[in-house]
C-alpha atoms as a PDB file:
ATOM      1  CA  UNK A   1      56.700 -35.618 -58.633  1.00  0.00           C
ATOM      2  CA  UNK A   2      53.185 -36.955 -59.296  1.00  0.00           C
ATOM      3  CA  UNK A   3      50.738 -37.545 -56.996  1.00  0.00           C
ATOM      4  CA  UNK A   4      50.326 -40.636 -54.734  1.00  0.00           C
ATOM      5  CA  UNK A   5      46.472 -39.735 -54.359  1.00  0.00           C
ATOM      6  CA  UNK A   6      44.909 -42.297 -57.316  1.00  0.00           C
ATOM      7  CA  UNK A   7      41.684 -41.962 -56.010  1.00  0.00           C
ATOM      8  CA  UNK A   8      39.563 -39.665 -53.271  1.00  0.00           C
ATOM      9  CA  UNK A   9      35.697 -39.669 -54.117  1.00  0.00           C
ATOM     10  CA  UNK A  10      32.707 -39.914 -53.282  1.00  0.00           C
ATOM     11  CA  UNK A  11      29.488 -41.455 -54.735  1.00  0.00           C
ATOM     12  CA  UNK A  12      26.325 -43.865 -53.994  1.00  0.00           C
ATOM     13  CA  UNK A  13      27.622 -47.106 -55.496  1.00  0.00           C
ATOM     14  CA  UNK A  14      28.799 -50.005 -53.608  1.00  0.00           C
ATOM     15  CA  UNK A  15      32.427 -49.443 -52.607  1.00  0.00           C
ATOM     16  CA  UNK A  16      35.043 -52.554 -53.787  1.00  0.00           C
ATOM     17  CA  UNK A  17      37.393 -53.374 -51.704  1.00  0.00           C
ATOM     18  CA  UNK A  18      39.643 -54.971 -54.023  1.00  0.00           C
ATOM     19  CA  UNK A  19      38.956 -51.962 -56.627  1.00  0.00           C
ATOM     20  CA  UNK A  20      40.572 -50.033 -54.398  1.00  0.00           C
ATOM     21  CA  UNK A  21      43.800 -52.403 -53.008  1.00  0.00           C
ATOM     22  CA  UNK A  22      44.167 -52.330 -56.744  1.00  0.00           C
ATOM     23  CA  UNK A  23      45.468 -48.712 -56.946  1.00  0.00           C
ATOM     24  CA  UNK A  24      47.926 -48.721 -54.050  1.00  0.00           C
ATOM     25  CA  UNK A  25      49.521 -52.189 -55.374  1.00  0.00           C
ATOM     26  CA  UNK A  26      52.547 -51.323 -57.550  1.00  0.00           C
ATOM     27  CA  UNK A  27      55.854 -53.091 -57.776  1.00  0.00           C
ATOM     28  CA  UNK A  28      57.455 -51.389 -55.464  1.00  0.00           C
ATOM     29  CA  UNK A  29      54.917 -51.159 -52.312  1.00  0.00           C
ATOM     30  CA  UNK A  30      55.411 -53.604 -49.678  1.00  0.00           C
ATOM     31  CA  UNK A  31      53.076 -52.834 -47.311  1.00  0.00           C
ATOM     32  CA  UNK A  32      49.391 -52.155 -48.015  1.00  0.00           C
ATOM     33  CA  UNK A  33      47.062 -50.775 -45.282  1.00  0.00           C
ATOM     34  CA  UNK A  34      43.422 -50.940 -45.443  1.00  0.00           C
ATOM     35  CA  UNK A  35      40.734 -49.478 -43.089  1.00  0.00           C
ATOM     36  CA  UNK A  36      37.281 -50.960 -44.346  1.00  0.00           C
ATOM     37  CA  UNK A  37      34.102 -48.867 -42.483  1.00  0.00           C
ATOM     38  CA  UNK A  38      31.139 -50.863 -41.723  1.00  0.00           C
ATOM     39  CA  UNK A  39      27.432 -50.027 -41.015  1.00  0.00           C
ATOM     40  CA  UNK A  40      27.152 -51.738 -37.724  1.00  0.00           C
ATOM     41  CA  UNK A  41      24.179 -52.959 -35.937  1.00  0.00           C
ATOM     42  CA  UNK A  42      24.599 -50.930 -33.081  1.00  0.00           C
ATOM     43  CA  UNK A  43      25.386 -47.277 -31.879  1.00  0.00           C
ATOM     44  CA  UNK A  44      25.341 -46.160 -27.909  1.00  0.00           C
ATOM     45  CA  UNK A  45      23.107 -49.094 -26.755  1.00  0.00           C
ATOM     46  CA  UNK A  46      20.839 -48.502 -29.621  1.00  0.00           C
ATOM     47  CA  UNK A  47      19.921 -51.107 -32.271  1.00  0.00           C
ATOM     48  CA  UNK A  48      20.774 -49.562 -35.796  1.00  0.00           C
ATOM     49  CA  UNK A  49      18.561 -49.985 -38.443  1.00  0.00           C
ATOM     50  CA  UNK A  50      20.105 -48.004 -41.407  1.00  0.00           C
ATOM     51  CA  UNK A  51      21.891 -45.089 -42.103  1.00  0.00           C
ATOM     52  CA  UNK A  52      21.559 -42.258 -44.853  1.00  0.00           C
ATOM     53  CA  UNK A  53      24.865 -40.591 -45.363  1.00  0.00           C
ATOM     54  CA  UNK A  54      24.590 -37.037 -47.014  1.00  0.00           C
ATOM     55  CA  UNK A  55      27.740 -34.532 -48.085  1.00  0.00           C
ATOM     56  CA  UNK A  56      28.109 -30.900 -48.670  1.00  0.00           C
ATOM     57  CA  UNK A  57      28.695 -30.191 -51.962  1.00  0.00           C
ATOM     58  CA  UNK A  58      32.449 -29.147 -50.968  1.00  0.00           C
ATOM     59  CA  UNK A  59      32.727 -32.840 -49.241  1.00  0.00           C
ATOM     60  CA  UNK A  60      34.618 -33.916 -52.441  1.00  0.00           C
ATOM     61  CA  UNK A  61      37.334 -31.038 -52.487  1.00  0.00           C
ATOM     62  CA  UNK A  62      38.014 -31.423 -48.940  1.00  0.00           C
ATOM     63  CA  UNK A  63      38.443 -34.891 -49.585  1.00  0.00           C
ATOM     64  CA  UNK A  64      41.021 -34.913 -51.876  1.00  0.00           C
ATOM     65  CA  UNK A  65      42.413 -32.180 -50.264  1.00  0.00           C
ATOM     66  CA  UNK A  66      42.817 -34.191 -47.202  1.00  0.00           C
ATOM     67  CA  UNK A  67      44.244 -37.112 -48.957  1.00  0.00           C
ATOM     68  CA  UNK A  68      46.790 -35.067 -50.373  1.00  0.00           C
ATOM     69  CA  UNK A  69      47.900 -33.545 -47.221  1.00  0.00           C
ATOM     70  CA  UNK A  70      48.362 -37.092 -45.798  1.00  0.00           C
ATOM     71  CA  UNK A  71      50.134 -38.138 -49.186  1.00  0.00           C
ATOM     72  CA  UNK A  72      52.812 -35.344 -48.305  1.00  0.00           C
ATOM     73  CA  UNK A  73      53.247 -35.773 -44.788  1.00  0.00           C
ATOM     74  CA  UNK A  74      53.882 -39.610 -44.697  1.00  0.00           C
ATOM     75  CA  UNK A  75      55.931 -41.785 -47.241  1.00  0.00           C
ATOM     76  CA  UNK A  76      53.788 -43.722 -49.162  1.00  0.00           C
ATOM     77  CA  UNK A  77      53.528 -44.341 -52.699  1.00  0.00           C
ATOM     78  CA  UNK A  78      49.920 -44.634 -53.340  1.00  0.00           C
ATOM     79  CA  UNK A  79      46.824 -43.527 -51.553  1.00  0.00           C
ATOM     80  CA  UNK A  80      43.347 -44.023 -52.191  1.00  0.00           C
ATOM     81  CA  UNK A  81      39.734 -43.221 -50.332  1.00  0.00           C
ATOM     82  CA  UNK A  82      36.249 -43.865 -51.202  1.00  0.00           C
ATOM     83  CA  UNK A  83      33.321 -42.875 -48.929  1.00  0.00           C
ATOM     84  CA  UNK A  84      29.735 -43.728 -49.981  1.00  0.00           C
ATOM     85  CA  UNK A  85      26.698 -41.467 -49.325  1.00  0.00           C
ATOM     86  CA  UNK A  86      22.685 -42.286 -49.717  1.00  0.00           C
ATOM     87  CA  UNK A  87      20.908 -45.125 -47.948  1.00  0.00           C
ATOM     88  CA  UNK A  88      23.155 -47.971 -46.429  1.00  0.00           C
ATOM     89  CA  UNK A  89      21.386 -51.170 -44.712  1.00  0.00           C
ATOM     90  CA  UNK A  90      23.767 -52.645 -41.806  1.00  0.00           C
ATOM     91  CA  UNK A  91      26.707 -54.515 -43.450  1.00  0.00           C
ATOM     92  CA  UNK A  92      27.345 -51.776 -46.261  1.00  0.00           C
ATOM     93  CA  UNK A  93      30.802 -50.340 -46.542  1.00  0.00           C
ATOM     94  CA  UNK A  94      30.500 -47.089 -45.688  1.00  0.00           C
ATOM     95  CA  UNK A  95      34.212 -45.556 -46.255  1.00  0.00           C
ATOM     96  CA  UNK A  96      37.666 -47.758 -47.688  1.00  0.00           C
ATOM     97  CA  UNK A  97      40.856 -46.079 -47.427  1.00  0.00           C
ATOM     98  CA  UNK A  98      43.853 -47.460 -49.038  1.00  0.00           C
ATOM     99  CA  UNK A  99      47.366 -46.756 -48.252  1.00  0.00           C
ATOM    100  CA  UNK A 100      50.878 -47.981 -50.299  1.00  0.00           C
ATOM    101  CA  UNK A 101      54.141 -47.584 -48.868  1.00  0.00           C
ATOM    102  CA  UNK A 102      57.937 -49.469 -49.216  1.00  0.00           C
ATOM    103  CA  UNK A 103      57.506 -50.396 -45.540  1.00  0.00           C
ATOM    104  CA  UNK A 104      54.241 -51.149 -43.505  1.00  0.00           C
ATOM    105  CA  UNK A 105      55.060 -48.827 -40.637  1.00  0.00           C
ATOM    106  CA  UNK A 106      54.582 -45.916 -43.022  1.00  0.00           C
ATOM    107  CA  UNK A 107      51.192 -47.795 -44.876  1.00  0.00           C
ATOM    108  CA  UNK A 108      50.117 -48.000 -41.506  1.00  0.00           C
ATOM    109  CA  UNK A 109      50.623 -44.614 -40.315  1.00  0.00           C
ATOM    110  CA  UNK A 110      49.243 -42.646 -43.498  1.00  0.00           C
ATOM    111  CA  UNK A 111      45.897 -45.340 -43.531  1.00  0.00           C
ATOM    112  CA  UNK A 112      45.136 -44.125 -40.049  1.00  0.00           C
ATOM    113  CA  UNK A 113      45.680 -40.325 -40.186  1.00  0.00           C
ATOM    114  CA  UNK A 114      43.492 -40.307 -43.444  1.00  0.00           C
ATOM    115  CA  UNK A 115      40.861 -42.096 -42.149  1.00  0.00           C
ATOM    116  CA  UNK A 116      40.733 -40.010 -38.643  1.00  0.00           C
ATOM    117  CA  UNK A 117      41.010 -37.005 -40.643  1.00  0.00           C
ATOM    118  CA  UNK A 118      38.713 -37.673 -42.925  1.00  0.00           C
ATOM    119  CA  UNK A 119      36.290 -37.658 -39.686  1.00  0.00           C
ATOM    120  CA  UNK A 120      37.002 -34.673 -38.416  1.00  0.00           C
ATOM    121  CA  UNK A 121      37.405 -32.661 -41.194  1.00  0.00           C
ATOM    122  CA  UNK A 122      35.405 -33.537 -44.895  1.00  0.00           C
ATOM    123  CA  UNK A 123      31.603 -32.378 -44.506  1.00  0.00           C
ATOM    124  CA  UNK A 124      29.889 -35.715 -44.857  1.00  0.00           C
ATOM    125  CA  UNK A 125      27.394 -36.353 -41.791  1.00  0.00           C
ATOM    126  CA  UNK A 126      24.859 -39.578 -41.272  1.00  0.00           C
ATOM    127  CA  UNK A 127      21.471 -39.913 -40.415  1.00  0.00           C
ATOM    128  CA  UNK A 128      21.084 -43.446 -38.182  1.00  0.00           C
ATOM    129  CA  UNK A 129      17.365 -45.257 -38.512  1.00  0.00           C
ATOM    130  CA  UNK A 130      17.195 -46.467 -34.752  1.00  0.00           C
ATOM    131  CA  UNK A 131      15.602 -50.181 -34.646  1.00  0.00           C
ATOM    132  CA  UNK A 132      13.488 -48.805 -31.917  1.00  0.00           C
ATOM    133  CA  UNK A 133      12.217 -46.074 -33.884  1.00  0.00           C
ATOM    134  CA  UNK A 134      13.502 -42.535 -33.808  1.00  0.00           C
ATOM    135  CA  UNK A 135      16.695 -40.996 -36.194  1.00  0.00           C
ATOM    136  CA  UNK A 136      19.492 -39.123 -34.836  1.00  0.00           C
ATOM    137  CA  UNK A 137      21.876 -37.060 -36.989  1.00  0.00           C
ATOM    138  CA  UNK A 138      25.739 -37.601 -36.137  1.00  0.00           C
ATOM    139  CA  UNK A 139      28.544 -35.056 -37.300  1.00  0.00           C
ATOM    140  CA  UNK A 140      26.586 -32.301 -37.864  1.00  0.00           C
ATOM    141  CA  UNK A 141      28.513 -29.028 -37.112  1.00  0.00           C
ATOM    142  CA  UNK A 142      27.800 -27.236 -33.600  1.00  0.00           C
ATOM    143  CA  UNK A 143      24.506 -25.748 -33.713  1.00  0.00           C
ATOM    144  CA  UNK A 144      22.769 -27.616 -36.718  1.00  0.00           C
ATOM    145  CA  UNK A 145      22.040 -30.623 -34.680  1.00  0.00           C
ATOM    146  CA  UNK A 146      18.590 -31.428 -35.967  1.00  0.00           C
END
């Protein structure tokens, strides 16, 4: 069987939304489920400036590892991820994951398991400009907080 996974990257260009619905449509999906990440505004009472999102070089592996792993467990027919790395301004899409299935139960499902563990487990981290001054790195493993 081929694989669902049509996309899983990583890069510094804008992310498109509708780039992306595009590879999970096919004739016979009939439930699409989209997560859209936003830089927001806001993080722990502190006004957010920016962010700079950097990933280990293995970040793209482990991402398309992931997405596989989620392709297999749930049935969908399509998946597809995108998460963007360098300097984002509040508004910027950070991360889109797409998810294509017969029913929207299992769209649903699949969408949310990739994007949690995409989280946990691919090595990207962020750097948040604070409006207040002051950066604070989130995601960094235990014991390279900076």
């Amino acid at each position: 069987m081929a694989s669902v996974v049509r996309e899983a990257s990583i890069g510094d260009a804008p992310i498109s939304v509708d780039r992306l619905l595009g590879l999970v449509r096919e004739p016979a999906v009939g439930g699409v489920a989209l997560f859209v990440g936003v830089v927001r505004d806001h993080d722990e009472g502190q006004g957010v400036r920016s962010l700079d999102y950097t990933a280990h070089p293995s970040a793209a592996a482990a991402l398309a590892a992931c997405a596989e792993r989620v392709a297999q467990a749930h049935d969908v027919l399509a998946v597809a991820v995108e998460h963007r790395v360098g300097h984002l301004e509040v508004g910027d899409l950070a991360v889109v994951v797409a998810t294509g299935a017969v029913h929207r139960a299992e769209a649903l499902a699949a969408c949310r398991q990739l994007i949690d563990d995409l989280k946990a487990e691919v090595p990207i981290w962020k750097e948040q400009a604070f409006a207040g001054g002051g950066v604070e790195w989130v995601g960094l493993p235990p014991g390279d907080e900076a």
